[in-house]
N, C-alpha and C. Protein backbone atom coordinates (compact mmCIF):
# COMPACT_ATOMS: atom_id res chain seq x y z
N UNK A 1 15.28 -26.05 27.09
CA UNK A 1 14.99 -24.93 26.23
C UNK A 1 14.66 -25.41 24.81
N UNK A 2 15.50 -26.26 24.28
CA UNK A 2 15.22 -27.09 22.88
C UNK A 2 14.00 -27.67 22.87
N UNK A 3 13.80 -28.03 23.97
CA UNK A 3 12.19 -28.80 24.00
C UNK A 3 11.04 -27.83 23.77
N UNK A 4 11.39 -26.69 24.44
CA UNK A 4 10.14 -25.54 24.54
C UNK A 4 10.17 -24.78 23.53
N UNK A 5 10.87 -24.74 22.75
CA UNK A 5 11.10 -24.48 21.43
C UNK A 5 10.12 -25.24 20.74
N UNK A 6 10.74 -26.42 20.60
CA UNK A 6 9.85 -27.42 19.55
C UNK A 6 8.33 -27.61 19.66
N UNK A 7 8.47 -27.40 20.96
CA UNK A 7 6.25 -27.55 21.92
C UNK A 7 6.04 -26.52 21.09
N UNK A 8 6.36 -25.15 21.17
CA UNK A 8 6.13 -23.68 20.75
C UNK A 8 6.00 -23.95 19.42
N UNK A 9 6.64 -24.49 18.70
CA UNK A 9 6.79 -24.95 17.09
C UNK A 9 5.22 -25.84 16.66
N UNK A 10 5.20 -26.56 17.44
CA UNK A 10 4.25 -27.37 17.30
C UNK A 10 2.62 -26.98 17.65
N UNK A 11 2.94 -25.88 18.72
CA UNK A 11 1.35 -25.12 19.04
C UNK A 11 1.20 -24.13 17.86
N UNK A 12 1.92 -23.45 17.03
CA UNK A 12 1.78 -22.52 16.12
C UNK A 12 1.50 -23.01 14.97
N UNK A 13 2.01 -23.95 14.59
CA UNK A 13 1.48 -24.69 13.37
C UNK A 13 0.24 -24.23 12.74
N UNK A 14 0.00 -24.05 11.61
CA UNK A 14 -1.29 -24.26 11.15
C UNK A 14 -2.58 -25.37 11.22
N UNK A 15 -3.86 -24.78 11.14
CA UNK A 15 -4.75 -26.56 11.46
C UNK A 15 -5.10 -27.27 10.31
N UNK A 16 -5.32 -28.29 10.34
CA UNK A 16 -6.47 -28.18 9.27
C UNK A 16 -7.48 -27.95 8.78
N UNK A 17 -8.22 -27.19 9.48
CA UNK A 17 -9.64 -26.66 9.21
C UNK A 17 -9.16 -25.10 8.12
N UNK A 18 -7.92 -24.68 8.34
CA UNK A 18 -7.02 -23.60 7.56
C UNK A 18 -6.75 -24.25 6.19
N UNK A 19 -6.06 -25.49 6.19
CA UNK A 19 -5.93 -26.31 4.64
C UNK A 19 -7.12 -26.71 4.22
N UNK A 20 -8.53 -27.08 4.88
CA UNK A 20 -9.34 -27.33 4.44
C UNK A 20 -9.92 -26.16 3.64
N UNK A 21 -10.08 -24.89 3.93
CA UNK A 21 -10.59 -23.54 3.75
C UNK A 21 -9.58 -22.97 2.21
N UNK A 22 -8.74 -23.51 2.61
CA UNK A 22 -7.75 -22.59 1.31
C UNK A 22 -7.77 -23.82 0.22
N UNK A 23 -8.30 -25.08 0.43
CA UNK A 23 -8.51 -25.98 -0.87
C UNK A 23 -10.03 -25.63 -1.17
N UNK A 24 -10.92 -25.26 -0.40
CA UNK A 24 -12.37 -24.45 -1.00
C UNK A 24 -11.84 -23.47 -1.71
N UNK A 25 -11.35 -22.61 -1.62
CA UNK A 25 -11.40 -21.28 -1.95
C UNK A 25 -10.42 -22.11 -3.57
N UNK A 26 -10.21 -22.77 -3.45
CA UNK A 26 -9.01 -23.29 -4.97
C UNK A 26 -9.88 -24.32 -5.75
N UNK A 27 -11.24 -24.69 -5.17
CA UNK A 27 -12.22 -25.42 -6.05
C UNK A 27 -12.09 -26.55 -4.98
N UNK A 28 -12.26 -26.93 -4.63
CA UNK A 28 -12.17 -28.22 -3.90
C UNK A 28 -13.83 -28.79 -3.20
N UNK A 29 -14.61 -29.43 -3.42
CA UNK A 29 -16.01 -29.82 -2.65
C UNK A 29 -15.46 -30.82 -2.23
N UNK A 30 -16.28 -30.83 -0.76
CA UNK A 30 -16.61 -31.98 -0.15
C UNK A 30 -17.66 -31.95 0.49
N UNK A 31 -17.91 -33.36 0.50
CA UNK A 31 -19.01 -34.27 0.29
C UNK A 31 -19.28 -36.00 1.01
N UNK A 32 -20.38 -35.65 0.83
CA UNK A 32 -20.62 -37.99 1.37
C UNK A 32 -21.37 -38.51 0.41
N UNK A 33 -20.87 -39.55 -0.43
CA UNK A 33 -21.73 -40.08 -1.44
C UNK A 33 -22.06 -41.61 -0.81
N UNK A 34 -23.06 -42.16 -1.64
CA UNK A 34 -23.64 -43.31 -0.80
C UNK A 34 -23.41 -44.06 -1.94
N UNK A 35 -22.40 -45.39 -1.43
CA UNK A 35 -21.97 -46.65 -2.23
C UNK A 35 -23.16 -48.02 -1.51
N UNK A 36 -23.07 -48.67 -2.85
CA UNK A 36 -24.24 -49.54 -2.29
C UNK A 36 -22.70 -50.92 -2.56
N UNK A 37 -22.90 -52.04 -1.75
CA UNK A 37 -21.84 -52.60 -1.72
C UNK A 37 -22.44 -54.08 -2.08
N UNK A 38 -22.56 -55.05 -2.68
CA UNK A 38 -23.37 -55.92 -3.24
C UNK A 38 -22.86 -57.66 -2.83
N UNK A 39 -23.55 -58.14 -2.14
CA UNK A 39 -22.85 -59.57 -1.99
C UNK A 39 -23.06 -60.54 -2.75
N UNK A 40 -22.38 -61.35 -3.67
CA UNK A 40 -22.76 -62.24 -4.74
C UNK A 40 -22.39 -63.79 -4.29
N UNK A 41 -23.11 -64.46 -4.76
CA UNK A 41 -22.90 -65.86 -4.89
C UNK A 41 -22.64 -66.51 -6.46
N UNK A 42 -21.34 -67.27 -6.97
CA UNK A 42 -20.84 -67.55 -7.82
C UNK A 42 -21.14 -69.03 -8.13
N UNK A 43 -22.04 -69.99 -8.80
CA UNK A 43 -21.79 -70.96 -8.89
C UNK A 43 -21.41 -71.59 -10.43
N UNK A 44 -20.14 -72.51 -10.63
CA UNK A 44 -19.63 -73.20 -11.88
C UNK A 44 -20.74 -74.49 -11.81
N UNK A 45 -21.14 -74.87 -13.23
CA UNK A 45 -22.11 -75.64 -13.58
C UNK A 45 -21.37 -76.21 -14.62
N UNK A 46 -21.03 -77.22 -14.21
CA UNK A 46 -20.14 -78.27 -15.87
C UNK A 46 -21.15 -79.49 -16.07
N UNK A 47 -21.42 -78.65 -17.70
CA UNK A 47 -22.45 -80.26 -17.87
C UNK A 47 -21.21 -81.09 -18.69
N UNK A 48 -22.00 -82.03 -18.25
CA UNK A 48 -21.14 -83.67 -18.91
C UNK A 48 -21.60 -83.72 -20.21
N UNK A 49 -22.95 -83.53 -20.48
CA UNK A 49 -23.24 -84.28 -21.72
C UNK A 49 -22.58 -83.37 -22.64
N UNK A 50 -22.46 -82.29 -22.66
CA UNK A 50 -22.33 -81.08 -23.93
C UNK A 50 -20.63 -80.54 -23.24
N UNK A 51 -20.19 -81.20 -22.42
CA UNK A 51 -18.82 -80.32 -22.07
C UNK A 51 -18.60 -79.03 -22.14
N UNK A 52 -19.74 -78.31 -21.80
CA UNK A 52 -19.21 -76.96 -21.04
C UNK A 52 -19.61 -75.97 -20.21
N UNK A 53 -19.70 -75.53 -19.39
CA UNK A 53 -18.49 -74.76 -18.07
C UNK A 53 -19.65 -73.74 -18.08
N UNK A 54 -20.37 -73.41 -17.36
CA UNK A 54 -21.49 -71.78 -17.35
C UNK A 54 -21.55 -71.46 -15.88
N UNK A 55 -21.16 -70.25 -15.92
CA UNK A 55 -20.76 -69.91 -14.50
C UNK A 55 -22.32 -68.85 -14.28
N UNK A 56 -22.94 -68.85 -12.38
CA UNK A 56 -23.83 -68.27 -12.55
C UNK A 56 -23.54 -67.15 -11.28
N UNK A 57 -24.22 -66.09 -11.37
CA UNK A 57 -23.97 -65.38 -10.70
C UNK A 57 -25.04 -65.05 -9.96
N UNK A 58 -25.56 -65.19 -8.54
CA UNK A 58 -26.65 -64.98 -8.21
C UNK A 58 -25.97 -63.81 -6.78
N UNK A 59 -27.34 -62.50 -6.84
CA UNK A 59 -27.47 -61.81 -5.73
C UNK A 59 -27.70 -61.61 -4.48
N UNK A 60 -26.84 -61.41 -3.22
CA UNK A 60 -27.35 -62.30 -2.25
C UNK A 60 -27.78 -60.98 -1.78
N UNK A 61 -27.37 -59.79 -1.39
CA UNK A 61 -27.52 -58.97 -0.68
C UNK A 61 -27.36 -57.94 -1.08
N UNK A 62 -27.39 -56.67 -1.33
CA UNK A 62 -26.95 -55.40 -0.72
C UNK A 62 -27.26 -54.27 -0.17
N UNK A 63 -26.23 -53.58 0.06
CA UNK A 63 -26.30 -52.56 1.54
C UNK A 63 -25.26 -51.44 1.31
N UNK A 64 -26.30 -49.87 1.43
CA UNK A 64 -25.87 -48.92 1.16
C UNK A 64 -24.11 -48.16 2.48
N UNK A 65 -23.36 -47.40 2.13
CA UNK A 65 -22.97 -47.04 2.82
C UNK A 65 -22.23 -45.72 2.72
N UNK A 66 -21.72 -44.77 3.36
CA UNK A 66 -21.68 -43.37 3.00
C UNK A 66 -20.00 -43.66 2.83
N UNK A 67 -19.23 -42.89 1.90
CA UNK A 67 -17.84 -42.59 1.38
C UNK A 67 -17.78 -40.90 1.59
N UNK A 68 -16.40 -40.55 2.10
CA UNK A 68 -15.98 -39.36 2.38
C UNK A 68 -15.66 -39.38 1.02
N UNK A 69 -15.71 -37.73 0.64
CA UNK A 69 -15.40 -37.87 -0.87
C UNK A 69 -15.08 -36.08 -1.02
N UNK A 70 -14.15 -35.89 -1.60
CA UNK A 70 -13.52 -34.80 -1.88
C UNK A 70 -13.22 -34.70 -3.54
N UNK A 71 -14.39 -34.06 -4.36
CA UNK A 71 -13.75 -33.65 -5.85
C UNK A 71 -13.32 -32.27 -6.21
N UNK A 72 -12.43 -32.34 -6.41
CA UNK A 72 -11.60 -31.16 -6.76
C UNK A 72 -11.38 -30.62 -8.36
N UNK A 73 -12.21 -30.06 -8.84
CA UNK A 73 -12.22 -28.94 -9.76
C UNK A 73 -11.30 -27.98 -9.71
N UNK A 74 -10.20 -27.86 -10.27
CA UNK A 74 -9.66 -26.18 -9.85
C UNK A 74 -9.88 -25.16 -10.72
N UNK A 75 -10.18 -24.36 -10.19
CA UNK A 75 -10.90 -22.96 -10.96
C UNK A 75 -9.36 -22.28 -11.59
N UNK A 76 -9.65 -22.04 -12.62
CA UNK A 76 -8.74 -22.03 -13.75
C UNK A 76 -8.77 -20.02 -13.08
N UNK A 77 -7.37 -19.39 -13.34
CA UNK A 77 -6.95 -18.19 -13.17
C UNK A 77 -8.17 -16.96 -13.28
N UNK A 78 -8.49 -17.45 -14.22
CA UNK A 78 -9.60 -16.40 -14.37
C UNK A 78 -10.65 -16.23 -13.47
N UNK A 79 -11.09 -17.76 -13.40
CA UNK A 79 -12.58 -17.66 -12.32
C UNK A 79 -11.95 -17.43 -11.27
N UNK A 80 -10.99 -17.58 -11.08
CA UNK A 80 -10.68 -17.14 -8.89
C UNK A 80 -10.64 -15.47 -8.73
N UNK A 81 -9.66 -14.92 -10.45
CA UNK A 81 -10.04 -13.53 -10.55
C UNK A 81 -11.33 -12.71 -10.27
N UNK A 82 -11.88 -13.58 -11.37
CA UNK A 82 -13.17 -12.86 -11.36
C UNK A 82 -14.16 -12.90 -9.82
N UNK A 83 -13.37 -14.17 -9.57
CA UNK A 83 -14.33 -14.31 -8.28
C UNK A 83 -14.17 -13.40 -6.70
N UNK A 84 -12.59 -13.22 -6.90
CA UNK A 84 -11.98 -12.33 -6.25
C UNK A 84 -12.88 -10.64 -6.24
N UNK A 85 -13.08 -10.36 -7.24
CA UNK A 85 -13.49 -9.18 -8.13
C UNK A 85 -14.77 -9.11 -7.59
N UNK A 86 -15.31 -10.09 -8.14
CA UNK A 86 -16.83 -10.04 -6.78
C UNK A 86 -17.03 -9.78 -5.76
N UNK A 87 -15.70 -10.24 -4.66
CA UNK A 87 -16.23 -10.10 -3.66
C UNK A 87 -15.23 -8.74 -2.99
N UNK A 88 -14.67 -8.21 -4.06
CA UNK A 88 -13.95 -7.00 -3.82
C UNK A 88 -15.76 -5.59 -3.86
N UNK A 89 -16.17 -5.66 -4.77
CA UNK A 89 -17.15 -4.71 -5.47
C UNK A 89 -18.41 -5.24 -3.97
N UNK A 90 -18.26 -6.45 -3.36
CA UNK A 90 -19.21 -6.57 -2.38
C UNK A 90 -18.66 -5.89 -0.87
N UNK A 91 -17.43 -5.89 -0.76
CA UNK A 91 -16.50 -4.97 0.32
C UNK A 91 -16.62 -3.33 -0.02
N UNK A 92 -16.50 -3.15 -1.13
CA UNK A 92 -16.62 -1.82 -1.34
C UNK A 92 -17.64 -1.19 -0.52
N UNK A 93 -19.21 -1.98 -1.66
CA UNK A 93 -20.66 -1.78 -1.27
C UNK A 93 -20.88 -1.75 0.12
N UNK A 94 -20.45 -2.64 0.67
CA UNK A 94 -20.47 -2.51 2.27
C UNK A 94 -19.90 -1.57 3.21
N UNK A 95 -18.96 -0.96 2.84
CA UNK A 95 -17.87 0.17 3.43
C UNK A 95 -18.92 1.75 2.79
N UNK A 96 -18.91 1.07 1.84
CA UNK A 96 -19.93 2.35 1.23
C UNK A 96 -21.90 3.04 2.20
N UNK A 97 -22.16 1.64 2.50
CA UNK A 97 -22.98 1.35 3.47
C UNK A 97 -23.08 1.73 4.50
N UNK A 98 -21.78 1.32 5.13
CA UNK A 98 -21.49 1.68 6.71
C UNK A 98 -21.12 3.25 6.99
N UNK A 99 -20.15 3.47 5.65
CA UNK A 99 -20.12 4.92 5.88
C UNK A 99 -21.44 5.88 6.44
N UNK A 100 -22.03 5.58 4.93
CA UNK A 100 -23.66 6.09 5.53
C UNK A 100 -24.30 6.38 6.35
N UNK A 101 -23.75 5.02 6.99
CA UNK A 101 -24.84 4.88 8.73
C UNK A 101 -23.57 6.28 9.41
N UNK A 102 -23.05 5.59 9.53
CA UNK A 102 -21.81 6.60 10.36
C UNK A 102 -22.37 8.20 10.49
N UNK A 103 -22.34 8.27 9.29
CA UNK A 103 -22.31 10.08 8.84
C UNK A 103 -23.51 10.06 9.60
N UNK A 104 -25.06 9.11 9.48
CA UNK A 104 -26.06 10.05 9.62
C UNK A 104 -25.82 9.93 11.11
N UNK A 105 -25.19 8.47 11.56
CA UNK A 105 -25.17 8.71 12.84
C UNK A 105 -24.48 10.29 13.45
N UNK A 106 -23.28 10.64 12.87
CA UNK A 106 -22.88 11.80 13.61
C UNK A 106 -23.52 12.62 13.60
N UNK A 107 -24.66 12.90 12.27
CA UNK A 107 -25.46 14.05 12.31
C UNK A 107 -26.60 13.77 13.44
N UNK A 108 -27.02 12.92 13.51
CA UNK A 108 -28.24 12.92 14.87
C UNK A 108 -27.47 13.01 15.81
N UNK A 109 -26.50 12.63 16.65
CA UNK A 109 -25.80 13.35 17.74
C UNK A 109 -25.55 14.91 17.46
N UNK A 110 -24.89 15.41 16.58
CA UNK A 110 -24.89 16.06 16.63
C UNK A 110 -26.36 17.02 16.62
N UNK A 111 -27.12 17.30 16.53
CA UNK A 111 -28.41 17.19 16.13
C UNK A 111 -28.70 17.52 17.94
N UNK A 112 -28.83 16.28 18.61
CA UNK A 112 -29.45 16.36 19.96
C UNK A 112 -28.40 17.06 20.92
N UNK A 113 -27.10 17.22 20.54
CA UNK A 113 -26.34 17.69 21.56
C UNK A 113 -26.92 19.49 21.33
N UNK A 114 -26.68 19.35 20.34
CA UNK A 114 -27.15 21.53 19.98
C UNK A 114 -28.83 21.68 20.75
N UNK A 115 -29.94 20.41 21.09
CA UNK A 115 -30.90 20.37 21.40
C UNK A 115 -30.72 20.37 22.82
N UNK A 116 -29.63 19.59 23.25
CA UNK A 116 -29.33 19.46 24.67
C UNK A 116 -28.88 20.72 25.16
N UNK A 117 -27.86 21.18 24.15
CA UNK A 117 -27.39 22.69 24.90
C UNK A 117 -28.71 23.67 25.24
N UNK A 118 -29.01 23.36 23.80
CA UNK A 118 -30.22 24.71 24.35
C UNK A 118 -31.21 24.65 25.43
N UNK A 119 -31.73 23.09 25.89
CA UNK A 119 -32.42 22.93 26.92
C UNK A 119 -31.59 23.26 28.45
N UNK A 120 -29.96 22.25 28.19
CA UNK A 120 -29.55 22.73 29.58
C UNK A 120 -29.30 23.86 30.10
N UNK A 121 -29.19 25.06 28.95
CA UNK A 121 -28.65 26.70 29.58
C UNK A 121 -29.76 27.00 30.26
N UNK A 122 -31.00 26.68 30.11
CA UNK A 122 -32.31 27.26 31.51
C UNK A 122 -32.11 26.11 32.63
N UNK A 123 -31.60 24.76 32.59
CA UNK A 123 -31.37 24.13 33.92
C UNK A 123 -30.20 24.63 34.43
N UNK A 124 -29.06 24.98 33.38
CA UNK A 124 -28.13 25.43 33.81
C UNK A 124 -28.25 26.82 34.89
N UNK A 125 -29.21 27.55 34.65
CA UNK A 125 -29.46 29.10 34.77
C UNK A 125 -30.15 28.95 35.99
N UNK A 126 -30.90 27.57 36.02
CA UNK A 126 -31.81 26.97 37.52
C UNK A 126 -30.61 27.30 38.17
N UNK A 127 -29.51 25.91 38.32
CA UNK A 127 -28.63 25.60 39.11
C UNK A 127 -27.81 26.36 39.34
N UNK A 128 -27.37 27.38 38.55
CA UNK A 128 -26.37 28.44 38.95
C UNK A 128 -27.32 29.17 40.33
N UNK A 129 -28.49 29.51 39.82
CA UNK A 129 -29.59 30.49 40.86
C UNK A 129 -29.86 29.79 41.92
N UNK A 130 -29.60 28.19 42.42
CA UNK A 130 -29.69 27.57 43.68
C UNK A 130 -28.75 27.72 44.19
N UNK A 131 -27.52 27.51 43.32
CA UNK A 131 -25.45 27.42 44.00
C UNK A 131 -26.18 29.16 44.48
N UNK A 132 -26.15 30.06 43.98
CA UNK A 132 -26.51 31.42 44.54
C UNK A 132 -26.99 31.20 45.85
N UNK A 133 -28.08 30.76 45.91
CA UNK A 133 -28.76 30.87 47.48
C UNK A 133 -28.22 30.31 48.42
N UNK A 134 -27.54 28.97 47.86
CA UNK A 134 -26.75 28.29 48.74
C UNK A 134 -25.42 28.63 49.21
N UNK A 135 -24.58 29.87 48.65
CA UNK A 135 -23.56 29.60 48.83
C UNK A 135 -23.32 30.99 50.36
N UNK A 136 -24.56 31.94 50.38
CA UNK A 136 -24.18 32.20 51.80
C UNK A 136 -24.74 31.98 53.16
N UNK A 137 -25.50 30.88 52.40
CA UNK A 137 -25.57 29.96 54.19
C UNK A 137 -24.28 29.27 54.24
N UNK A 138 -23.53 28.69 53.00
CA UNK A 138 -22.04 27.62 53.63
C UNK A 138 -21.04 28.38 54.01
N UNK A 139 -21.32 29.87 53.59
CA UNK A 139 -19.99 30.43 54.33
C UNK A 139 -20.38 31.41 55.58
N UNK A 140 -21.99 31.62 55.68
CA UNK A 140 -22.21 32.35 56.87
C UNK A 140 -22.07 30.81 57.81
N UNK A 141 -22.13 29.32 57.68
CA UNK A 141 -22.02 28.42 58.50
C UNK A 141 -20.67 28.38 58.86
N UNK A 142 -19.71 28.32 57.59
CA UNK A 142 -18.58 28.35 58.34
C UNK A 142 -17.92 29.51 59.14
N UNK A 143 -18.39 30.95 58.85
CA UNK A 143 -17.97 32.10 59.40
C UNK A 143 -18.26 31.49 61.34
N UNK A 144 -19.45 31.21 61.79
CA UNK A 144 -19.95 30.79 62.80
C UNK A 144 -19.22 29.55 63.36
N UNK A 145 -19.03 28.74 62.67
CA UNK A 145 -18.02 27.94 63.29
C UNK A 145 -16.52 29.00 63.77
N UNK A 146 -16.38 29.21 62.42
CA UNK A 146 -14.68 30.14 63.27
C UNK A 146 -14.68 30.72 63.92
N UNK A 147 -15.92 31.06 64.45
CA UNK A 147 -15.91 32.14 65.20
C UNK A 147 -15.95 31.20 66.48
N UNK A 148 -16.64 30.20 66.56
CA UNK A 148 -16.93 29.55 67.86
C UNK A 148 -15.47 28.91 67.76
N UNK A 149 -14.90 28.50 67.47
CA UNK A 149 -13.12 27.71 67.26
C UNK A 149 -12.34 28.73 68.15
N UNK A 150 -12.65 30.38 67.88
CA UNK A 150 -11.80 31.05 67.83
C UNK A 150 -11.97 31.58 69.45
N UNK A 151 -13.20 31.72 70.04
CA UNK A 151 -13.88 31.64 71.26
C UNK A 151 -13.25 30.90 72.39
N UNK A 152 -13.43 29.64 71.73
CA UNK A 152 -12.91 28.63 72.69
C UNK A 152 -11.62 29.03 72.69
N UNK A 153 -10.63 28.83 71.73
CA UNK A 153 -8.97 29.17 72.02
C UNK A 153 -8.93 30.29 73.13
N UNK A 154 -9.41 31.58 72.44
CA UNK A 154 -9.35 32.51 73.89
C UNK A 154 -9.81 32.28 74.79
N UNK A 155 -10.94 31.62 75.50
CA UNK A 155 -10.97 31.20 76.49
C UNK A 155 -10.26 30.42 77.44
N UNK A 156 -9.69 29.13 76.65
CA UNK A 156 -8.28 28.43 77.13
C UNK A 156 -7.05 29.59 77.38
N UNK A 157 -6.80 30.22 76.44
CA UNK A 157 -6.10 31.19 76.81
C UNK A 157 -5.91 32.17 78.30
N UNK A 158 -7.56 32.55 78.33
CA UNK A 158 -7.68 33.15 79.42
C UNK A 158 -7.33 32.40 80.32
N UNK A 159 -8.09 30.87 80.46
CA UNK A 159 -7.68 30.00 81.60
C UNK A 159 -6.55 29.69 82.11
N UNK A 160 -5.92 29.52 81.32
CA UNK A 160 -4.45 29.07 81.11
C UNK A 160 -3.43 30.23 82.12
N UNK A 161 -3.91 31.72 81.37
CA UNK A 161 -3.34 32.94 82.04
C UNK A 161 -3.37 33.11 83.33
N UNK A 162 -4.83 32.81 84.01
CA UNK A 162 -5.24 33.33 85.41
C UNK A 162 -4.95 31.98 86.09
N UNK A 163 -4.69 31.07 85.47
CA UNK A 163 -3.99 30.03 86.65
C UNK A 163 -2.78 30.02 87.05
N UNK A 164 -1.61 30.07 85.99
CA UNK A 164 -0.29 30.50 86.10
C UNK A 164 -0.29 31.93 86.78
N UNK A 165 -0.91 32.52 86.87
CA UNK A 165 -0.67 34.38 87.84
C UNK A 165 -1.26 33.60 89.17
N UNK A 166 -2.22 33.37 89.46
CA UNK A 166 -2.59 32.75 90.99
C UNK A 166 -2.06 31.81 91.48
């Protein structure tokens, strides 16, 4: 149980792509800058006649290479305010936006449903006038069945009667 605890502890953690995000938002860039890295050759030259020592420095090579690099500026109270503030007045604008759509959306539904009513009360007025025609053939069909159901029983009946008397 102590163990599954600690696993559980350890899957919840925060990532770093989360610390990376909240050191942007606090000024933080990153970046790849390109270091050039230089190979030198050093040679000491001692003259005899004049006794002294001149060191030379000659260039042998160099070769660029990219550095991870993170400079961090931190935006002093105000600018995170203000910056905050920006993107508050850009949430607004947007809610303000969407509302918009919303409303007109409900008004065009609403709009085609009052268009729909009025078209379906004459299909409606169809279909009521077919259920009409239709509805006394399904019960003159079933009247005719019961009646034939009811046929047959008395007939068994009868049968039934004149065998038991003979």
């Amino acid at each position: 149980m102590y163990r599954l605890f600690i696993f559980l502890i350890t899957l919840s953690s925060c990532s770093a792509s989360y610390h990376l995000k909240k050191a942007q938002k606090k000024g933080a860039e990153f970046g790849t800058e390109i270091v050039y890295k230089y190979e030198t050759k050093t040679d000491t030259i001692i003259d005899t006649l004049t006794n002294t020592v001149e060191i030379r420095t000659t260039l042998l090579d160099s070769f660029p290479y990219e550095v991870k690099t993170i400079k961090y500026v931190p935006l002093s109270r105000q600018e995170r305010l203000k910056f905050k503030d920006s993107l508050r007045f850009e949430r607004k604008n947007n809610k303000l936006i969407l509302s918009a759509y919303k409303d007109s959306l409900k008004y065009s539904k609403q709009i085609t449903r009052l268009n729909n009513r009025k078209s379906n009360r004459s299909e409606k007025n169809a279909v009521k006038m077919e259920r009409a025609k239709r509805t006394p053939t399904i019960i003159l069909s079933f009247a005719i069945f019961g009646m034939i159901c009811f046929l047959i029983l008395i007939i068994k009946i009868f049968l039934y009667i004149r065998k038991n008397l003979i």
